[in-house]
PDB file of N, CA and C in Angstrom:
ATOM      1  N   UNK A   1       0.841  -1.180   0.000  1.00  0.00           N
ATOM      2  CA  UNK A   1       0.000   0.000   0.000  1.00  0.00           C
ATOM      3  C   UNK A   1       0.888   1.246   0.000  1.00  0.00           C
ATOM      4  N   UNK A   2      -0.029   2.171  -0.680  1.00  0.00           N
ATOM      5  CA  UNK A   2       1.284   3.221  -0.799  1.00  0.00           C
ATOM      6  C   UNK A   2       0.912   4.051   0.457  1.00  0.00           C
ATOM      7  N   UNK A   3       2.287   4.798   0.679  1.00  0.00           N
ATOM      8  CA  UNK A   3       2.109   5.584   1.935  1.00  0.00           C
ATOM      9  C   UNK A   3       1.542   7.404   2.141  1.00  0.00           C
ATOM     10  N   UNK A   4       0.958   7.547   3.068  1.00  0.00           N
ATOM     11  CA  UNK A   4       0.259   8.990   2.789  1.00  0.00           C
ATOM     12  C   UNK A   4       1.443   9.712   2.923  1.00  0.00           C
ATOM     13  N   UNK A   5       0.667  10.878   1.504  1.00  0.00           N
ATOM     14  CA  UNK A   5       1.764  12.216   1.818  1.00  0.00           C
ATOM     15  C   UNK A   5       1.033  13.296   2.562  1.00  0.00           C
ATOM     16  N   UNK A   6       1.701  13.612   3.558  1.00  0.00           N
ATOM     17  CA  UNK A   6       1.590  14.873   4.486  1.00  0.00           C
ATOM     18  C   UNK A   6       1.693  16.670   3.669  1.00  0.00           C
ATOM     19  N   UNK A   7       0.992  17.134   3.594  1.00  0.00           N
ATOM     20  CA  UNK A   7       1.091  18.442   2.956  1.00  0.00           C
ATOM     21  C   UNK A   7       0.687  19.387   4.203  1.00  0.00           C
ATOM     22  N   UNK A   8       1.711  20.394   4.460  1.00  0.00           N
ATOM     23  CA  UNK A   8       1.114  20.997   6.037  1.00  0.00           C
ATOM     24  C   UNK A   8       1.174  22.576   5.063  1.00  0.00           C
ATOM     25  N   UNK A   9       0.173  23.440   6.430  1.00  0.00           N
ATOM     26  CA  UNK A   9      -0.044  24.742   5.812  1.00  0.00           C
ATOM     27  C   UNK A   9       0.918  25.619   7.355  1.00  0.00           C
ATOM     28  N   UNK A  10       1.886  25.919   6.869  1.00  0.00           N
ATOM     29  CA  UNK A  10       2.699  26.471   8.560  1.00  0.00           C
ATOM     30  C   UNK A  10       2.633  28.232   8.097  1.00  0.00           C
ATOM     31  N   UNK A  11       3.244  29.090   9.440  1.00  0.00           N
ATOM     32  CA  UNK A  11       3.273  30.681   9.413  1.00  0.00           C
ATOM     33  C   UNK A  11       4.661  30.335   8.515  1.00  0.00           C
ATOM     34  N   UNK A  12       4.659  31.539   7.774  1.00  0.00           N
ATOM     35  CA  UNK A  12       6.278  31.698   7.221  1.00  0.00           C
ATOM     36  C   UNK A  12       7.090  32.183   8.137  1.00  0.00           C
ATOM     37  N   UNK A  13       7.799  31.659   8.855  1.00  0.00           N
ATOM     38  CA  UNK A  13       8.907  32.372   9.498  1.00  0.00           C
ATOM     39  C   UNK A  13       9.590  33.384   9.071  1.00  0.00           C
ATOM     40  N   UNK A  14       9.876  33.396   7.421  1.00  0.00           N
ATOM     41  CA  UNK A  14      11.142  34.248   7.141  1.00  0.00           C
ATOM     42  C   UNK A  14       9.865  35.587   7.303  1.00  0.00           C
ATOM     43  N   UNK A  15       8.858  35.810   7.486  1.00  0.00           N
ATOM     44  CA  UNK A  15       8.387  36.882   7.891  1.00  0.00           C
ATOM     45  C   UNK A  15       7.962  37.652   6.215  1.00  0.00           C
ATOM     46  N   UNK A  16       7.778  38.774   6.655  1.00  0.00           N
ATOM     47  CA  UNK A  16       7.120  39.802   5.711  1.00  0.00           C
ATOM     48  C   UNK A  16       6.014  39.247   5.012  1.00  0.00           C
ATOM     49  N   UNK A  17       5.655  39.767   3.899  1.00  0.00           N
ATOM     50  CA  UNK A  17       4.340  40.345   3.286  1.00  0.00           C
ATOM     51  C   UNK A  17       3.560  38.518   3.617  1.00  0.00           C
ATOM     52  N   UNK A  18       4.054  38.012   2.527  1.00  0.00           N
ATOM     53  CA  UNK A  18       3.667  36.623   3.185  1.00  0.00           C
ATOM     54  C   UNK A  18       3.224  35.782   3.891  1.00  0.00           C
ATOM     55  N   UNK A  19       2.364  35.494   4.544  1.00  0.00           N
ATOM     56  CA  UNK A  19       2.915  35.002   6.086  1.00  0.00           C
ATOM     57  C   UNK A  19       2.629  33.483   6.129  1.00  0.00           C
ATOM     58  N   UNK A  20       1.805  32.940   5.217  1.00  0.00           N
ATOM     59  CA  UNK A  20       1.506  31.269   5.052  1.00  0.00           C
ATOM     60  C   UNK A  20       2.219  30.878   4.025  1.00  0.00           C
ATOM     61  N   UNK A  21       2.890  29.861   4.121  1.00  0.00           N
ATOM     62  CA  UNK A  21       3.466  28.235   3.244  1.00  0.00           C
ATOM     63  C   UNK A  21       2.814  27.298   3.127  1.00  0.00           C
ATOM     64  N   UNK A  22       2.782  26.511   2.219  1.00  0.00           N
ATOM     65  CA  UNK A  22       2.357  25.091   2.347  1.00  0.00           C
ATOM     66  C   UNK A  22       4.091  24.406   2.005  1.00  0.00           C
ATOM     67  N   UNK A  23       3.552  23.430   2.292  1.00  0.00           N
ATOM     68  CA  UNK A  23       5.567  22.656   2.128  1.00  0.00           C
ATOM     69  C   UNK A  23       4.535  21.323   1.994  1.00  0.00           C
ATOM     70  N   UNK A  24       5.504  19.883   1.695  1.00  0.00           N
ATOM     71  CA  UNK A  24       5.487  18.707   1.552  1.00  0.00           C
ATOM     72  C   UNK A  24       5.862  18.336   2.787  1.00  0.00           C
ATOM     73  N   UNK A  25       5.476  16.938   3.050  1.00  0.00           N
ATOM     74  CA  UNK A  25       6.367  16.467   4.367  1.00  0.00           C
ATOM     75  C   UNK A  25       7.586  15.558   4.014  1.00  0.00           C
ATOM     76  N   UNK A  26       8.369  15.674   4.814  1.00  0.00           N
ATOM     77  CA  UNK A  26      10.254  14.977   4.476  1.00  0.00           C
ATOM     78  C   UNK A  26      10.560  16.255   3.581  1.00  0.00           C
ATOM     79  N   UNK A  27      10.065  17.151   2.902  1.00  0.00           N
ATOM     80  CA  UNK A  27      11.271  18.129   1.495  1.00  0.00           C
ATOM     81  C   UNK A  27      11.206  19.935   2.404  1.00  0.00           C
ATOM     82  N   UNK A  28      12.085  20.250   2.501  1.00  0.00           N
ATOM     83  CA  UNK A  28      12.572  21.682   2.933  1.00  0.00           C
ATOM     84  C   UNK A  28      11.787  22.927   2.168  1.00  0.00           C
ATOM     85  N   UNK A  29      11.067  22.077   0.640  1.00  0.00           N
ATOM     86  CA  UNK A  29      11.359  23.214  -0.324  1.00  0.00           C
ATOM     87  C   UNK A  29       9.230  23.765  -0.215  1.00  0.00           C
ATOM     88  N   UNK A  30       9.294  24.863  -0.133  1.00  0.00           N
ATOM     89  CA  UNK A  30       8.260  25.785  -0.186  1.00  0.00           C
ATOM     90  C   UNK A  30       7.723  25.340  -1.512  1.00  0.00           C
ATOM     91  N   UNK A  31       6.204  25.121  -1.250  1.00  0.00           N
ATOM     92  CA  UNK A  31       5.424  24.278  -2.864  1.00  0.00           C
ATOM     93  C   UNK A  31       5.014  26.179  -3.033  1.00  0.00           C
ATOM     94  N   UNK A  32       4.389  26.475  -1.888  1.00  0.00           N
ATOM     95  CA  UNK A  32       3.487  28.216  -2.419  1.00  0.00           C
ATOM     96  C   UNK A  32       3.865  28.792  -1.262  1.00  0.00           C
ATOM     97  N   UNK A  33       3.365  30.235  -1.509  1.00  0.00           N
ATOM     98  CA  UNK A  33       3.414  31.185  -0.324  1.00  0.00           C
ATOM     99  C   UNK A  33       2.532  32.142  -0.188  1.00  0.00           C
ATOM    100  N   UNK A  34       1.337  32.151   0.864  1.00  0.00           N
ATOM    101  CA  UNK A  34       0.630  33.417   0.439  1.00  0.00           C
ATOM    102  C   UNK A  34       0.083  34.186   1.472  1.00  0.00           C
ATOM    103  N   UNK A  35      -0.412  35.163   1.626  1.00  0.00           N
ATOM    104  CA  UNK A  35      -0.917  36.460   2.582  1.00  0.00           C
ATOM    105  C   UNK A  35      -1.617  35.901   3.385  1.00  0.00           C
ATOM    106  N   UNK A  36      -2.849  35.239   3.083  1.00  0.00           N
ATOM    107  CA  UNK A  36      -3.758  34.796   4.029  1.00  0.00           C
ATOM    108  C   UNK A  36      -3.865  32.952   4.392  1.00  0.00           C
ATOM    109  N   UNK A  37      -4.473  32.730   5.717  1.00  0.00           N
ATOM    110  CA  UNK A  37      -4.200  31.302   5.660  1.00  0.00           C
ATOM    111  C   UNK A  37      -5.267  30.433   5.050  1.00  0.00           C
ATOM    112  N   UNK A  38      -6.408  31.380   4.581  1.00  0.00           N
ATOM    113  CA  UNK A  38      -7.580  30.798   4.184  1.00  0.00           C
ATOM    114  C   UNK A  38      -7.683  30.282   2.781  1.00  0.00           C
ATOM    115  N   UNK A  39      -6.412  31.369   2.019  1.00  0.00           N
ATOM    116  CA  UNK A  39      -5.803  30.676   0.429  1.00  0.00           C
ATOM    117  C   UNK A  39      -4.951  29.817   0.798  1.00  0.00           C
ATOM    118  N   UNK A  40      -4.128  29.657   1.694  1.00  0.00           N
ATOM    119  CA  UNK A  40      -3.177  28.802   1.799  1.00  0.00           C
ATOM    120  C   UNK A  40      -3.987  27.092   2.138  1.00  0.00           C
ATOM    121  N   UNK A  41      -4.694  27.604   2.716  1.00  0.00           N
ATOM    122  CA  UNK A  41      -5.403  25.966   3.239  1.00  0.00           C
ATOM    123  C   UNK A  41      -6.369  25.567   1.836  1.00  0.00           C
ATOM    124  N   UNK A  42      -7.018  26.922   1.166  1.00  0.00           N
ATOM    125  CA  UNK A  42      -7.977  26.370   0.084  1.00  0.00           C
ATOM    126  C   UNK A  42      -6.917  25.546  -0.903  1.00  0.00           C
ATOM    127  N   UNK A  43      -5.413  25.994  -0.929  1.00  0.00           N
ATOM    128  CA  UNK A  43      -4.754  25.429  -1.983  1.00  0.00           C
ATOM    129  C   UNK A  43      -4.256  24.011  -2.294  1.00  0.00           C
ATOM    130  N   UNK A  44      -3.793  24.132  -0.436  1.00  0.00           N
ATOM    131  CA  UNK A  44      -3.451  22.960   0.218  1.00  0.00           C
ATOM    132  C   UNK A  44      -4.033  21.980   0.172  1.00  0.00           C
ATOM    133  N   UNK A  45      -5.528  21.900   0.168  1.00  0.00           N
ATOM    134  CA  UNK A  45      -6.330  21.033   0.171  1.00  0.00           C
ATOM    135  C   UNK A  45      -6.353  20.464  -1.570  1.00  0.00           C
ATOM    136  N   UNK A  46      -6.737  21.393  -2.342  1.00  0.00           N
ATOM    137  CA  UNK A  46      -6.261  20.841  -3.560  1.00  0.00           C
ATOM    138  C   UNK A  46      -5.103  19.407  -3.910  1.00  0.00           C
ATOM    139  N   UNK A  47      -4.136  19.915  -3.540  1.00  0.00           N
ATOM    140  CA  UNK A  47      -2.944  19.568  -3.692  1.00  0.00           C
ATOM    141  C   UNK A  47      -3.124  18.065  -2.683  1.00  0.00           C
ATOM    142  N   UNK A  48      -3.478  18.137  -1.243  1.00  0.00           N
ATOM    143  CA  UNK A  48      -3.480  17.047  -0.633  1.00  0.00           C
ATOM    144  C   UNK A  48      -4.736  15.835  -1.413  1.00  0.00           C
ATOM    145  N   UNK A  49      -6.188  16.473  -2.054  1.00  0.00           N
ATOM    146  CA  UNK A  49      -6.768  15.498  -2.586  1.00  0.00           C
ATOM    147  C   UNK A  49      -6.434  14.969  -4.271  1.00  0.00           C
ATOM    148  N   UNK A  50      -5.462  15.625  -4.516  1.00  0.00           N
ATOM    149  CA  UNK A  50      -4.850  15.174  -5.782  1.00  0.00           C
ATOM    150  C   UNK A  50      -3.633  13.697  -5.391  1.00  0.00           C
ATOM    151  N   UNK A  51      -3.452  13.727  -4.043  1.00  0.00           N
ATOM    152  CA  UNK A  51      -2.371  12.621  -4.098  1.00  0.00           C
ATOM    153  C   UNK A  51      -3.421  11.037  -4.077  1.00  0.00           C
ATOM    154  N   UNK A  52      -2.793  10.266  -4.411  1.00  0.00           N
ATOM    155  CA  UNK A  52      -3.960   8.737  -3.732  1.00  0.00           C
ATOM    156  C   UNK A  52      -4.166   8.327  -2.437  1.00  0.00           C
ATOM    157  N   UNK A  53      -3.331   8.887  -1.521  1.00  0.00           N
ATOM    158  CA  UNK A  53      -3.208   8.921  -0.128  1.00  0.00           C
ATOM    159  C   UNK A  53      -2.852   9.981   0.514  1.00  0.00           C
ATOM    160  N   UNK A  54      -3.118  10.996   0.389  1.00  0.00           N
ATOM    161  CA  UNK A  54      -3.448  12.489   0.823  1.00  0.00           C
ATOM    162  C   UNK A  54      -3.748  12.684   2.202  1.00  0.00           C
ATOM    163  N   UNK A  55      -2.817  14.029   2.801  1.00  0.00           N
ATOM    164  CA  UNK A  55      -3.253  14.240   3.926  1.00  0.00           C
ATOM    165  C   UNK A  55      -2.784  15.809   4.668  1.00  0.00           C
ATOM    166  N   UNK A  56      -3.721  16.105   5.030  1.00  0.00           N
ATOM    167  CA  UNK A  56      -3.573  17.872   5.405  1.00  0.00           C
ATOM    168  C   UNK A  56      -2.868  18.645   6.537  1.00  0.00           C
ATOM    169  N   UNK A  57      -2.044  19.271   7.377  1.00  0.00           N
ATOM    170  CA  UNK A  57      -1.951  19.027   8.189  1.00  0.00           C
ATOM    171  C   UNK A  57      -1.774  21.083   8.357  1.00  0.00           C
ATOM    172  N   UNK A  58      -2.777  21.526   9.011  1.00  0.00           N
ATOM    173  CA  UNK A  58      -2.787  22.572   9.356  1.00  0.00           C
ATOM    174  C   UNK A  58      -2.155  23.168  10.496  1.00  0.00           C
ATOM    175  N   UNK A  59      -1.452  24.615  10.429  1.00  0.00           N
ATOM    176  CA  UNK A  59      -1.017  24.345  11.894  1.00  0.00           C
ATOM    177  C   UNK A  59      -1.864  25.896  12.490  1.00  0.00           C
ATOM    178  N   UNK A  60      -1.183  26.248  13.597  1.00  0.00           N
ATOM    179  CA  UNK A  60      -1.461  27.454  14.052  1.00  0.00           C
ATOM    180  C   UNK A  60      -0.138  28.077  14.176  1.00  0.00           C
ATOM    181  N   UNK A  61      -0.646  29.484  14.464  1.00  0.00           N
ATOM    182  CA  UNK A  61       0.827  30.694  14.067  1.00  0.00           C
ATOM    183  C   UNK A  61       2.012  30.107  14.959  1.00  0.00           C
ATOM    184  N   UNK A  62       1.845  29.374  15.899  1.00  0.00           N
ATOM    185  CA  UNK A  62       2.959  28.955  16.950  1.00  0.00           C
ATOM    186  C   UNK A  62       3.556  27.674  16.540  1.00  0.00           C
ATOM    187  N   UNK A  63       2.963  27.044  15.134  1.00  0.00           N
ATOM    188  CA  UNK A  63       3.633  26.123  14.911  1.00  0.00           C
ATOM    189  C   UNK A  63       2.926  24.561  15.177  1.00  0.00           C
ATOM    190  N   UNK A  64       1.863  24.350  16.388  1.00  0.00           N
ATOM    191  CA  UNK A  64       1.670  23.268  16.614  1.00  0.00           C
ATOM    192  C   UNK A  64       0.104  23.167  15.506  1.00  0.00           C
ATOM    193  N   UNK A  65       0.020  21.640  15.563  1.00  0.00           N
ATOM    194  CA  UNK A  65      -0.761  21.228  14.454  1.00  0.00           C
ATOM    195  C   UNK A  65      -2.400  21.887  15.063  1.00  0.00           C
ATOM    196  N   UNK A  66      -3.410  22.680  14.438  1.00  0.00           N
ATOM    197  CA  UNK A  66      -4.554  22.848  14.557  1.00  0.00           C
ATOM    198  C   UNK A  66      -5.707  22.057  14.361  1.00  0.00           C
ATOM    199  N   UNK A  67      -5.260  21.279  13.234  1.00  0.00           N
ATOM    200  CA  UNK A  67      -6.535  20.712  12.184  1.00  0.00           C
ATOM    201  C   UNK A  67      -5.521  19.205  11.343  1.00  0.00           C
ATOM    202  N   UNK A  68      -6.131  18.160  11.619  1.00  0.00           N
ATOM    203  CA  UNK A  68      -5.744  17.304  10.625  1.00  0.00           C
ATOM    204  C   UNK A  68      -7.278  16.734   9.564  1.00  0.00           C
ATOM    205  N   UNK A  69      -6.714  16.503   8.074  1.00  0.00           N
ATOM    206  CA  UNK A  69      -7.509  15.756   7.692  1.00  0.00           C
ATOM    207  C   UNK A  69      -6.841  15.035   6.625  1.00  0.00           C
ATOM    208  N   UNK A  70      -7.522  13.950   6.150  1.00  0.00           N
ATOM    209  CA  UNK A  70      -7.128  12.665   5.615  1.00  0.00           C
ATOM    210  C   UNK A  70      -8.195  12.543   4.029  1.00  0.00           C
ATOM    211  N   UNK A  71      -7.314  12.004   2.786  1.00  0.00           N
ATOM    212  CA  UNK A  71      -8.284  12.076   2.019  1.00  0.00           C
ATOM    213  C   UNK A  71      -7.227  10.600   0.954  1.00  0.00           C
ATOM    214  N   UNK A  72      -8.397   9.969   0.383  1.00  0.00           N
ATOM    215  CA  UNK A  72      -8.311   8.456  -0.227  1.00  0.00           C
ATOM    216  C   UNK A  72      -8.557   7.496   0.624  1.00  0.00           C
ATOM    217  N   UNK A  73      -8.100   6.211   0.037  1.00  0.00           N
ATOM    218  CA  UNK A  73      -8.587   5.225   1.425  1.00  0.00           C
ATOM    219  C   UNK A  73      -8.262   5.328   2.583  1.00  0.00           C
ATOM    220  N   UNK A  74      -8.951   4.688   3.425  1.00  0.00           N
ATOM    221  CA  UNK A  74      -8.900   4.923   5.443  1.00  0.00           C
ATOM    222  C   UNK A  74      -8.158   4.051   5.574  1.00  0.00           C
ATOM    223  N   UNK A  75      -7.206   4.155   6.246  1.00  0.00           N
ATOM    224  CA  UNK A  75      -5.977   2.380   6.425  1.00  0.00           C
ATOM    225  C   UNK A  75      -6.855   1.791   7.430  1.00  0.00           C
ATOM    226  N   UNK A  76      -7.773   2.481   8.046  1.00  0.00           N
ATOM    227  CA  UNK A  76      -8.470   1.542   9.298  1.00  0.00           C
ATOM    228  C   UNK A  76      -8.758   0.290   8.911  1.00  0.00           C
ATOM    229  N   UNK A  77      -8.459  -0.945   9.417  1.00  0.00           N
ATOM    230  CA  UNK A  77      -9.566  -2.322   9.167  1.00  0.00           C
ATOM    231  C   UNK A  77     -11.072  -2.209  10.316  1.00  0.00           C
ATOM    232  N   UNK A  78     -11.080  -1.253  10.494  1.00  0.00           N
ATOM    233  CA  UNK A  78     -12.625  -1.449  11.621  1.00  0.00           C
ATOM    234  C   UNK A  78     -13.260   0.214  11.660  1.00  0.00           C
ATOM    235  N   UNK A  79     -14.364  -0.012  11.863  1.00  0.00           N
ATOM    236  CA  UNK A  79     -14.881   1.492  11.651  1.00  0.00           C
ATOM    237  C   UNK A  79     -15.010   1.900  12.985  1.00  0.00           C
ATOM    238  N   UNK A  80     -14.613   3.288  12.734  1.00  0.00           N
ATOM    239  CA  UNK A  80     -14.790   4.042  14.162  1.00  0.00           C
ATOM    240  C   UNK A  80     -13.972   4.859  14.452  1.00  0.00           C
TER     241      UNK A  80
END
């Protein structure tokens, strides 16, 4: 089974006009960058339901995770 990719929406650190990223999870490299976090997450989400095992990982301005969500199959074997 293939493994989910993590797409997170973090504050930009390097600061100015900017202030949201989306990045990949495991790669350093900035996919977008934009002003508000409400484009940044609408984009993000794109991008996370385009993979086959997709997955979102929002944070808040301090860095820790806010919001997770999950998109393609559920690895669960049991519902709930």
């Amino acid at each position: 089974m293939p493994k989910r990719i993590a797409i997170h929406v973090l504050p930009n650190k390097k600061g100015g006009i900017k202030d949201w990223k989306i990045t990949k999870a495991g790669s350093k490299q900035t996919i977008a960058v934009f002003d508000n976090k409400e484009k940044a997450i609408k984009r993000a989400r794109v991008i996370a339901k385009k993979q086959e095992l997709g997955q979102l990982k929002i944070h808040r301005r301090d860095g820790q995770i806010q919001t997770e969500y999950t998109y393609g199959a559920d690895p669960r074997r049991y519902k709930g």
